[in-house]
N, C-alpha and C. Protein backbone atom coordinates (compact mmCIF):
# COMPACT_ATOMS: atom_id res chain seq x y z
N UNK A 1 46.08 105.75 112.56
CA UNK A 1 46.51 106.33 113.83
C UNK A 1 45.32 107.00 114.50
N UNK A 2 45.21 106.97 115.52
CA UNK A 2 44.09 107.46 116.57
C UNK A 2 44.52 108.73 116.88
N UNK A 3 45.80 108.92 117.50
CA UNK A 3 46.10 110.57 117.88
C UNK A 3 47.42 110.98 117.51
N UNK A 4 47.52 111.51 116.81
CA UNK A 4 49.16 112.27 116.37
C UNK A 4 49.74 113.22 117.46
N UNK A 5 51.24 112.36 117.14
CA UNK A 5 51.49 113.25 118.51
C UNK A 5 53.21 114.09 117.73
N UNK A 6 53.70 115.07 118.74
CA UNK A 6 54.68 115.99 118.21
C UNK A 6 55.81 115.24 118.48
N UNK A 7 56.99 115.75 117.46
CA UNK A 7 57.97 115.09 117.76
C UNK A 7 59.28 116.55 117.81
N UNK A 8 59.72 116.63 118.51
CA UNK A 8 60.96 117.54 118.46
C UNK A 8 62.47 116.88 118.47
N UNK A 9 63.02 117.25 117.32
CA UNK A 9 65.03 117.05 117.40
C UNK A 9 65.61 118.36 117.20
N UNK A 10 66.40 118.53 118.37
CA UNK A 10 67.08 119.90 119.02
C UNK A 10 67.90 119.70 119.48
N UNK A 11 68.89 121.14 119.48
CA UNK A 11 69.94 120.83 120.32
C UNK A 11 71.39 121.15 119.06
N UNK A 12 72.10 121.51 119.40
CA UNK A 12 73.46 121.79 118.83
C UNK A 12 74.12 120.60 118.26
N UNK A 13 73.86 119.29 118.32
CA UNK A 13 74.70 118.34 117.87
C UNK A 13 74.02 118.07 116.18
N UNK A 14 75.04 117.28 115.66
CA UNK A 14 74.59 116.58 114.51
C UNK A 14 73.16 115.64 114.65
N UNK A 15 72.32 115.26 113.41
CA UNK A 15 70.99 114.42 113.21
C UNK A 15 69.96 114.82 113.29
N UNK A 16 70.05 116.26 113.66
CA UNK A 16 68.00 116.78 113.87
C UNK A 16 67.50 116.01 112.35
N UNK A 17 67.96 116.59 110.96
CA UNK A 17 67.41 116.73 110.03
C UNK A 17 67.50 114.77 109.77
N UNK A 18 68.65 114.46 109.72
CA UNK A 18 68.86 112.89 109.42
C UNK A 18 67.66 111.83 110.34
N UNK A 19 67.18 112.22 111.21
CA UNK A 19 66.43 111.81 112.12
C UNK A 19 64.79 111.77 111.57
N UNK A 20 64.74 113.00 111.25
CA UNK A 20 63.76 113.65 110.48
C UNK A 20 63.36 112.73 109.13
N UNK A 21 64.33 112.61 108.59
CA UNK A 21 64.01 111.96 107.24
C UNK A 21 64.31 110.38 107.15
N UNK A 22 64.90 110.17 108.19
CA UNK A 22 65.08 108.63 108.62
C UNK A 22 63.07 108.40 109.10
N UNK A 23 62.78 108.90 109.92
CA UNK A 23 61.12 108.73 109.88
C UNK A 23 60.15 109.14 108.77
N UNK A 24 60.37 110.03 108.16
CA UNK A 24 59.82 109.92 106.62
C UNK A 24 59.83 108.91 106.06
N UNK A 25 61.15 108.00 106.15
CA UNK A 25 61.13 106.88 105.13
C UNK A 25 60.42 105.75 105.87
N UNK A 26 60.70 105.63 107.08
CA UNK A 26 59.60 104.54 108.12
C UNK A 26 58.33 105.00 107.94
N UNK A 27 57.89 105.89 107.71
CA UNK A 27 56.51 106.40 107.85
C UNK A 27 56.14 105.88 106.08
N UNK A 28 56.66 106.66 105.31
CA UNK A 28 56.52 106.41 103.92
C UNK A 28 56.74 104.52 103.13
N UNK A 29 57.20 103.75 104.24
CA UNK A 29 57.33 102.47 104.05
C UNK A 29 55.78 101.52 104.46
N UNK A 30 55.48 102.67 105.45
CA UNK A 30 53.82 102.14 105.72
C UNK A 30 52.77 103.07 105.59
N UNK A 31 53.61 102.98 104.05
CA UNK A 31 52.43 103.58 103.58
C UNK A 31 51.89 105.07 104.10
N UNK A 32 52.48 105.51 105.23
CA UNK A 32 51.74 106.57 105.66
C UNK A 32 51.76 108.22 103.92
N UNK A 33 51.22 108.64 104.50
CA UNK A 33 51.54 109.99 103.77
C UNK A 33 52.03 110.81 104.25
N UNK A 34 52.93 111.47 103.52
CA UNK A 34 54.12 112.37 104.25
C UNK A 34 54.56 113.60 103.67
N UNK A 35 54.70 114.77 104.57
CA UNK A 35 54.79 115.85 103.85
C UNK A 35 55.83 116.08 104.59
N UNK A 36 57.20 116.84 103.71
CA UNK A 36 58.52 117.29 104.41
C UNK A 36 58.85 118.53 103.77
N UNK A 37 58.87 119.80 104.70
CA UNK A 37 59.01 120.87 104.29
C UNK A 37 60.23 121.22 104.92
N UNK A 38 61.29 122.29 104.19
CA UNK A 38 62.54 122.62 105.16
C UNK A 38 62.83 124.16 104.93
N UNK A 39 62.97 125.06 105.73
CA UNK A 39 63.26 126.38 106.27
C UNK A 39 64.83 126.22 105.98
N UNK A 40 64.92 127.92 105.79
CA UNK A 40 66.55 128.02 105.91
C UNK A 40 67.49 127.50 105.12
N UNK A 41 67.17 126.36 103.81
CA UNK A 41 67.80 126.17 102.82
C UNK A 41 68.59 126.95 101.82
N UNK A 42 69.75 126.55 101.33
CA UNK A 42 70.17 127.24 100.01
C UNK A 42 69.20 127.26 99.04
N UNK A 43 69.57 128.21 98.24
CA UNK A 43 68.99 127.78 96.91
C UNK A 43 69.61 126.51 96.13
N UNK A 44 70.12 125.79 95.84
CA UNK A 44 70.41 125.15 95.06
C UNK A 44 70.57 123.68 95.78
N UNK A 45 69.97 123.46 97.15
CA UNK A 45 70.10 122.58 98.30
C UNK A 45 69.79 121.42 97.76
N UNK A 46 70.35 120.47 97.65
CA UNK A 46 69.72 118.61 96.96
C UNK A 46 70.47 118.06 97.74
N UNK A 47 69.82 116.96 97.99
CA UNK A 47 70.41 115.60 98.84
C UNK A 47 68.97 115.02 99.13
N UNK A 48 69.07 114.36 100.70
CA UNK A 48 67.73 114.07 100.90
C UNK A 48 66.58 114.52 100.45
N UNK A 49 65.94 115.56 100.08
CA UNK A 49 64.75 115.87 99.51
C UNK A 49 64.54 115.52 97.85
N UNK A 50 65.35 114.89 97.42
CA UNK A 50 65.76 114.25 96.07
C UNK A 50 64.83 112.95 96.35
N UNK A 51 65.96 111.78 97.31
CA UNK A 51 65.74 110.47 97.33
C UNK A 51 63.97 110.99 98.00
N UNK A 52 63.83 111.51 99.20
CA UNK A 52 62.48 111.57 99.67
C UNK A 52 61.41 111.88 98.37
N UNK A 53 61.73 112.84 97.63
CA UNK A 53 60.44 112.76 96.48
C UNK A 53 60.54 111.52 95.90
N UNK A 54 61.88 110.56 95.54
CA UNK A 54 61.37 109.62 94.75
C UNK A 54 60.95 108.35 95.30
N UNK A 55 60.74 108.67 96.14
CA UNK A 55 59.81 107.29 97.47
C UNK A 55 58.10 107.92 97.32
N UNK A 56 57.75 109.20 96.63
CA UNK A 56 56.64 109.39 96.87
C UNK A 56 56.35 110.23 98.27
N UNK A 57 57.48 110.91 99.13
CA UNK A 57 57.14 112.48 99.56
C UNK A 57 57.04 113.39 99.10
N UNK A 58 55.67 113.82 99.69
CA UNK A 58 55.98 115.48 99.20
C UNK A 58 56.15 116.55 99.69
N UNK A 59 57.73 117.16 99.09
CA UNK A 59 59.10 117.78 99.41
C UNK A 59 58.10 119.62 98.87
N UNK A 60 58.32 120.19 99.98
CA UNK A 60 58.54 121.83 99.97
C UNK A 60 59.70 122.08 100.49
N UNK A 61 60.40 123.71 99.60
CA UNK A 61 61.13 124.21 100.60
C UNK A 61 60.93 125.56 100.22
N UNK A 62 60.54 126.32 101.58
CA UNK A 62 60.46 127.43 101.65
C UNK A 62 61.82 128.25 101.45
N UNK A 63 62.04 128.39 100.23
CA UNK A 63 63.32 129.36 99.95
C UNK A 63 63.48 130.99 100.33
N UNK A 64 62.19 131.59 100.61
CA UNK A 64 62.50 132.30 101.19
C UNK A 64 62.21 133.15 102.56
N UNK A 65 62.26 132.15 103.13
CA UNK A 65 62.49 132.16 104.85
C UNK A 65 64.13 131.54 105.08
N UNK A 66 64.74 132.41 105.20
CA UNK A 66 66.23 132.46 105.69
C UNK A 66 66.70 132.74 106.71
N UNK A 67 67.94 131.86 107.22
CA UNK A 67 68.36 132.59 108.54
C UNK A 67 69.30 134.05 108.18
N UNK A 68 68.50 134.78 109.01
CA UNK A 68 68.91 135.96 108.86
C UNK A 68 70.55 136.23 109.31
N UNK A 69 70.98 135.31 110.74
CA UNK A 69 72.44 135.14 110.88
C UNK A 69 73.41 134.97 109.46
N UNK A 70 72.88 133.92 108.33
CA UNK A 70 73.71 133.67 107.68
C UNK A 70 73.45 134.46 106.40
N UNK A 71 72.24 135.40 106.31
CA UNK A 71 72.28 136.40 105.42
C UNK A 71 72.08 137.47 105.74
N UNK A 72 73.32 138.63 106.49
CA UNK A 72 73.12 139.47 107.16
C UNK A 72 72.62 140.85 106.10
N UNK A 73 72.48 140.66 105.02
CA UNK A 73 72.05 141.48 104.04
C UNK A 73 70.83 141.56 103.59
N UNK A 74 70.29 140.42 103.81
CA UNK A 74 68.69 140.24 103.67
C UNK A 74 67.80 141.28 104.42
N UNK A 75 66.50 141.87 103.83
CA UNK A 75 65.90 142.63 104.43
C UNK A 75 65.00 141.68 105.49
N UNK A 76 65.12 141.74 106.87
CA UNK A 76 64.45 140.78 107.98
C UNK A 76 62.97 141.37 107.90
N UNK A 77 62.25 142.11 107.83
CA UNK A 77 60.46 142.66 107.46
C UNK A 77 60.61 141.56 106.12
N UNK A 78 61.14 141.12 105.10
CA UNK A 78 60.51 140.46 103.80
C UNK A 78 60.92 138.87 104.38
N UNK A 79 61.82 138.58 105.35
CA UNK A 79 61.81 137.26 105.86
C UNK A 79 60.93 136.61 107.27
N UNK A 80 60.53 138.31 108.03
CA UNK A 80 59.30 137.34 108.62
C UNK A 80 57.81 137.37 107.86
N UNK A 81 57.86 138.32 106.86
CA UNK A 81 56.58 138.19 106.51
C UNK A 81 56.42 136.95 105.41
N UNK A 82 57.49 136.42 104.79
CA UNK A 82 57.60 134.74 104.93
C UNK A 82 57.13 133.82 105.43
N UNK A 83 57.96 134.01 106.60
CA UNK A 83 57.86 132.84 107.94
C UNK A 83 56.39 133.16 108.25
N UNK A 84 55.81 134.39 107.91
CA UNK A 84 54.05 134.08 108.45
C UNK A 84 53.01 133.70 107.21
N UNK A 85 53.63 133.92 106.07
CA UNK A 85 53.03 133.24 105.08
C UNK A 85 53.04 131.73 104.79
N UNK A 86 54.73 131.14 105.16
CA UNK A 86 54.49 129.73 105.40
C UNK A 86 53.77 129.44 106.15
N UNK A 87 53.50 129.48 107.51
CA UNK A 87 52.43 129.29 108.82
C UNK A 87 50.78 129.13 108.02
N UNK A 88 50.70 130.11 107.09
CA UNK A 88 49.38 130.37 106.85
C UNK A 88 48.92 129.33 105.69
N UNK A 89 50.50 129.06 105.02
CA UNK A 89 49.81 127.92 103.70
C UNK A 89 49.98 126.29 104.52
N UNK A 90 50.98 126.06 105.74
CA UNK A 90 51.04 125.06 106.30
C UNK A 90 49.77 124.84 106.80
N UNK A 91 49.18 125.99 107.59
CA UNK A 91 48.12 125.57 108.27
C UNK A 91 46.57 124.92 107.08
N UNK A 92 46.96 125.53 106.04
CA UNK A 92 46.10 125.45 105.10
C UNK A 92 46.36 123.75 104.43
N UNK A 93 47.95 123.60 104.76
CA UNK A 93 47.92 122.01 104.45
C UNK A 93 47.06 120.59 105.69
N UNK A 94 47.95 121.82 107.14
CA UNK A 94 46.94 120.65 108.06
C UNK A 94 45.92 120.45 108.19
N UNK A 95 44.79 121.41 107.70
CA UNK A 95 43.53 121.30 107.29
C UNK A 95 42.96 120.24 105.87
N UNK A 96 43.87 120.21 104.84
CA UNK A 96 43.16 119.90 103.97
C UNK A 96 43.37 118.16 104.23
N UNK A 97 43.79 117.94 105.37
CA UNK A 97 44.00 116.16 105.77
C UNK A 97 44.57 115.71 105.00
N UNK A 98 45.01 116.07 104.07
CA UNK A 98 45.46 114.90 103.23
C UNK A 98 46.80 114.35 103.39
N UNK A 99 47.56 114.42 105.01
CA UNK A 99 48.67 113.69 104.88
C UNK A 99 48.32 113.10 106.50
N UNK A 100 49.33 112.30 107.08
CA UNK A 100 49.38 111.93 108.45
C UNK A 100 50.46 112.02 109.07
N UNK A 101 51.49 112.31 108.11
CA UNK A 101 52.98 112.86 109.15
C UNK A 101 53.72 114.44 108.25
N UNK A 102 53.52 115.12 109.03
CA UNK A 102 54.10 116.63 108.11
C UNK A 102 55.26 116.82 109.19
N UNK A 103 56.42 116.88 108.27
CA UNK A 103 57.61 117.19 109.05
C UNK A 103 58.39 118.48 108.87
N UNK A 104 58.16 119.29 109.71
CA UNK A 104 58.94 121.06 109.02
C UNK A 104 60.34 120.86 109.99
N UNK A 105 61.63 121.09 108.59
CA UNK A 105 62.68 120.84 109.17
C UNK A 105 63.00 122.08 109.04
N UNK A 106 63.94 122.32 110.24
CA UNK A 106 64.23 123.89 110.49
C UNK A 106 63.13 124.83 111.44
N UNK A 107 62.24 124.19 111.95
CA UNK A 107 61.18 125.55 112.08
C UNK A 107 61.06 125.77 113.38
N UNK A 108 62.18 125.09 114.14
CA UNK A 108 62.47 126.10 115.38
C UNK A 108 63.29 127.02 115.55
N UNK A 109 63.86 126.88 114.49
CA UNK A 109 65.00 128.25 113.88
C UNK A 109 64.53 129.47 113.74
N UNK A 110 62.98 129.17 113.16
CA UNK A 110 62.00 130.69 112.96
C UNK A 110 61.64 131.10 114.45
N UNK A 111 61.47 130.61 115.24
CA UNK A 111 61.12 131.29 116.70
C UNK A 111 62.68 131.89 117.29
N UNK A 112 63.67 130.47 116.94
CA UNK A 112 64.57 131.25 117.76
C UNK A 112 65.73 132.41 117.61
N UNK A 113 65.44 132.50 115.96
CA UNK A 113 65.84 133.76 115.63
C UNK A 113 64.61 135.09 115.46
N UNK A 114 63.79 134.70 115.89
CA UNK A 114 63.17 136.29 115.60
C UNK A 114 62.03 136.33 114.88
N UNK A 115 61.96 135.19 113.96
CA UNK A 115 60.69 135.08 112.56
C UNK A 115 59.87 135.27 112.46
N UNK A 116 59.18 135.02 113.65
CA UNK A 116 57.51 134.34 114.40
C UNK A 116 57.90 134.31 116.01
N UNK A 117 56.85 134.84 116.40
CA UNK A 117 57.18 134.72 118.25
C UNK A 117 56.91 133.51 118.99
N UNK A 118 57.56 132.79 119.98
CA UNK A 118 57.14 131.44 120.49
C UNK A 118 55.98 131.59 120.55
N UNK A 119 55.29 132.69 121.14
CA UNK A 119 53.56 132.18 121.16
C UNK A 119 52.81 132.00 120.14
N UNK A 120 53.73 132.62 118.49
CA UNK A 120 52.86 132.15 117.12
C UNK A 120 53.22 130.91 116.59
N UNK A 121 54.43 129.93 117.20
CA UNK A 121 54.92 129.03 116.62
C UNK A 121 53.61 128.18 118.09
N UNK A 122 53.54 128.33 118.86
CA UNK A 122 52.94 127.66 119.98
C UNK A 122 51.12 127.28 119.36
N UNK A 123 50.46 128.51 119.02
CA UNK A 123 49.18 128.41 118.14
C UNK A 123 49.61 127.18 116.93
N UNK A 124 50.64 127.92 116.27
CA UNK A 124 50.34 126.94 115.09
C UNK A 124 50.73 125.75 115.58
N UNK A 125 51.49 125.22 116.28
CA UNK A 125 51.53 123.61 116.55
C UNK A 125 50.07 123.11 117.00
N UNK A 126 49.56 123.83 117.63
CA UNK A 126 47.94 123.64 118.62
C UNK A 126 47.24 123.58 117.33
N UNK A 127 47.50 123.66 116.32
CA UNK A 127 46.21 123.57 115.42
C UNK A 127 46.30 123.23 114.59
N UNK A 128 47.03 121.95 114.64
CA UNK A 128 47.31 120.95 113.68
C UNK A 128 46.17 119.76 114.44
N UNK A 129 45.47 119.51 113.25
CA UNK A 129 44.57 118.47 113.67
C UNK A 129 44.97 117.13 114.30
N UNK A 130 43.78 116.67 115.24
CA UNK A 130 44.45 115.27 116.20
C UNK A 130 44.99 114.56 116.12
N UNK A 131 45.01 113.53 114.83
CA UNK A 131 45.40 112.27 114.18
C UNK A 131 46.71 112.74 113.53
N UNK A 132 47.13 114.04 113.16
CA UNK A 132 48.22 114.46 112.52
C UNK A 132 49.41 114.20 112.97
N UNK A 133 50.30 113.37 113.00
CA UNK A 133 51.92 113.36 113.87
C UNK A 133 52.71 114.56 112.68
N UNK A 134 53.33 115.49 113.84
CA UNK A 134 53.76 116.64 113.74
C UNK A 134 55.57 116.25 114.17
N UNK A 135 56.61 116.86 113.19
CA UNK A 135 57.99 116.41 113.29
C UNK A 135 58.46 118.26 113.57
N UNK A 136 59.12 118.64 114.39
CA UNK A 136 59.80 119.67 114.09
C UNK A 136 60.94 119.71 114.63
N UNK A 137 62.27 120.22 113.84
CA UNK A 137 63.70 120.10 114.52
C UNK A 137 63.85 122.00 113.64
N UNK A 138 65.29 121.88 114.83
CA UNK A 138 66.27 122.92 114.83
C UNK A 138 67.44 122.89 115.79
N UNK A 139 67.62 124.30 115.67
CA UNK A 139 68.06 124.45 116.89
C UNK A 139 67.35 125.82 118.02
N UNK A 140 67.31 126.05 119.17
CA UNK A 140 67.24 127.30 119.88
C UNK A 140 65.62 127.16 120.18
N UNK A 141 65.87 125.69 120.56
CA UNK A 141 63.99 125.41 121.36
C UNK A 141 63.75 126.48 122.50
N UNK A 142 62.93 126.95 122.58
CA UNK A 142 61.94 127.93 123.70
C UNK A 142 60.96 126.99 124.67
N UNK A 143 60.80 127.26 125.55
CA UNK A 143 60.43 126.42 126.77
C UNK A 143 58.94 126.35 126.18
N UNK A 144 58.39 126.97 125.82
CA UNK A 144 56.37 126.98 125.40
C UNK A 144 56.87 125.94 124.46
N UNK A 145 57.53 126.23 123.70
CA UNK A 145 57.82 125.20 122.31
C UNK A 145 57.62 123.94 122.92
N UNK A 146 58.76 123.86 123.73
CA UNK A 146 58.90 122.44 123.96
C UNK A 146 57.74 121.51 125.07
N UNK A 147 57.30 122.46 125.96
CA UNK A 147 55.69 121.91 126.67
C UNK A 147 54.96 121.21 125.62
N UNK A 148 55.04 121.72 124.00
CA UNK A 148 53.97 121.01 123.45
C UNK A 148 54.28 119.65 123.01
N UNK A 149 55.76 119.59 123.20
CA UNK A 149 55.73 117.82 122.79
C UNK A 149 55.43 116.77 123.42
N UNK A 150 55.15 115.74 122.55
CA UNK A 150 55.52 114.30 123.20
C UNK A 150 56.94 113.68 123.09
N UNK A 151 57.45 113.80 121.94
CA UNK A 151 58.61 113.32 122.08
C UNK A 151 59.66 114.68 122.23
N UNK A 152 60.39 114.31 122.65
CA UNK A 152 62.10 115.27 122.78
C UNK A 152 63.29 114.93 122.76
N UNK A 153 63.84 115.13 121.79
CA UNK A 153 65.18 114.53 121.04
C UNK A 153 66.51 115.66 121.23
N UNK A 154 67.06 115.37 122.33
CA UNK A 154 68.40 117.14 121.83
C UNK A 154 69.46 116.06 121.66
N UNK A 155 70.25 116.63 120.65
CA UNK A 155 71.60 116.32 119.82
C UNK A 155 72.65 116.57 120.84
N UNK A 156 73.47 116.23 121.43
CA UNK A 156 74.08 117.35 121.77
C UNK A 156 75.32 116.91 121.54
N UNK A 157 76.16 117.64 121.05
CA UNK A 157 77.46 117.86 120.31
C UNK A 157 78.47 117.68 120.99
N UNK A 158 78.90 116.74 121.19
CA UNK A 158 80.51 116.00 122.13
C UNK A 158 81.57 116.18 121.75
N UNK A 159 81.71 115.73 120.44
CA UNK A 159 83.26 116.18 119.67
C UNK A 159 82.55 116.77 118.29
N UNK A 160 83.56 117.34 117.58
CA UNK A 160 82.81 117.48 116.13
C UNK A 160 83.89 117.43 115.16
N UNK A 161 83.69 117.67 113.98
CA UNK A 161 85.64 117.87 113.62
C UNK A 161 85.54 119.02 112.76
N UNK A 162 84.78 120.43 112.89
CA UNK A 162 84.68 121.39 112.98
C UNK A 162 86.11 121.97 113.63
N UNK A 163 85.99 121.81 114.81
CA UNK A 163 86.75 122.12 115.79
C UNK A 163 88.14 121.55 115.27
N UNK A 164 88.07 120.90 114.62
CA UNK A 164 89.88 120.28 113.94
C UNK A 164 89.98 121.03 112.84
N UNK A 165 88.83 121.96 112.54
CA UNK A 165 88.87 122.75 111.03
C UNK A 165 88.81 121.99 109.96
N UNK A 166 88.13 120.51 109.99
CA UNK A 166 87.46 119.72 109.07
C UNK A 166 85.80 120.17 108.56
N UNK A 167 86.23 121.02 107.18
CA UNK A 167 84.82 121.80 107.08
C UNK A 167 83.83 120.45 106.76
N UNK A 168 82.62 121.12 106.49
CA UNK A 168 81.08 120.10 106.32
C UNK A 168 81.16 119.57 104.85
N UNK A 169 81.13 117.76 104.99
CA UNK A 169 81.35 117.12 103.94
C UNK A 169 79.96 116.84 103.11
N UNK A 170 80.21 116.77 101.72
CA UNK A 170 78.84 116.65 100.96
C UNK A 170 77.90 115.25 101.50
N UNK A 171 77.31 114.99 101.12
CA UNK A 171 76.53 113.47 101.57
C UNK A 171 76.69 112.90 103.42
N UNK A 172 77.51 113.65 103.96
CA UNK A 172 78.04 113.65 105.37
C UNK A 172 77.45 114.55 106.45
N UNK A 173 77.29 115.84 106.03
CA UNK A 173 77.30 116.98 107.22
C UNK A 173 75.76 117.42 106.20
N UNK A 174 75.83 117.81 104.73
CA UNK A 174 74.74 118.50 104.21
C UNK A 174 74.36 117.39 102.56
């Protein structure tokens, strides 16, 4: 690849993440190298990052960078100083070249709850080296955020069956 370019999936509907790892496996089919990191996980979270390691990705998950919405007990000072320690070992990955598609799922979630400020999520996208194609989904995109892409993907949620009080199915929703 000559120039890597950003990719954003946003937006309230279902597929940011399915989208995400649907190009991991296109990318990882040619051969590319691929790094998939995900924010905001359970602890005990398996599914896709299972099958993706055994294709030969390599799977991080920052366990402790949490959404603070869904852990209102968590101390928020020990979850952004997280979210700026991931920034600092990511950036330490886009430097060391050794991949061509790094995909951080979840990591517009860290700007738009509070984690990191759009203008620190805005640096760190800017300094991911040229050739690098950059994947990031969530939800609660910020307008700087989104200037930096090339691509832009929003979900947006039409029916769901939430709303019928059909909770989130295993292999389906997570």
């Amino acid at each position: 690849m000559r120039k890597g370019l950003i990719h954003i999936y946003t937006g309230n509907g279902k597929g940011k993440t399915t989208a995400a790892v649907g190009l991991a496996v296109r990318a990882k089919s040619r051969n590319f190298r691929v790094f998939f990191a995900q924010f905001f996980k359970e602890k005990n979270s398996k599914g896709e990052t299972d099958i993706l390691k055994q294709i030969g990705v390599d799977v991080h998950i920052f366990r402790s960078v949490k959404s603070p919405l869904f852990n209102p007990t968590a101390d928020r000072n020990i979850i952004k100083k997280a979210s700026k320690k991931a920034l600092s070992d990511l950036d330490m990955i886009f430097h060391e070249n050794t991949y061509d598609l790094i995909i951080l799922d979840e990591f517009l979630c860290m700007a738009s709850e509070g984690l990191i400020s759009e203008d620190e999520a805005v640096k760190f996208i800017r300094s991911k080296p040229g050739s690098l194609e950059l994947v990031l989904t969530g939800r609660g995109l910020t307008p700087k955020i989104a200037d930096e892409a090339d691509y832009l993907t929003f979900m947006k949620e039409v029916k769901h069956p939430y709303k019928k009080k059909i909770l989130a199915r295993k292999g389906i929703e997570f």
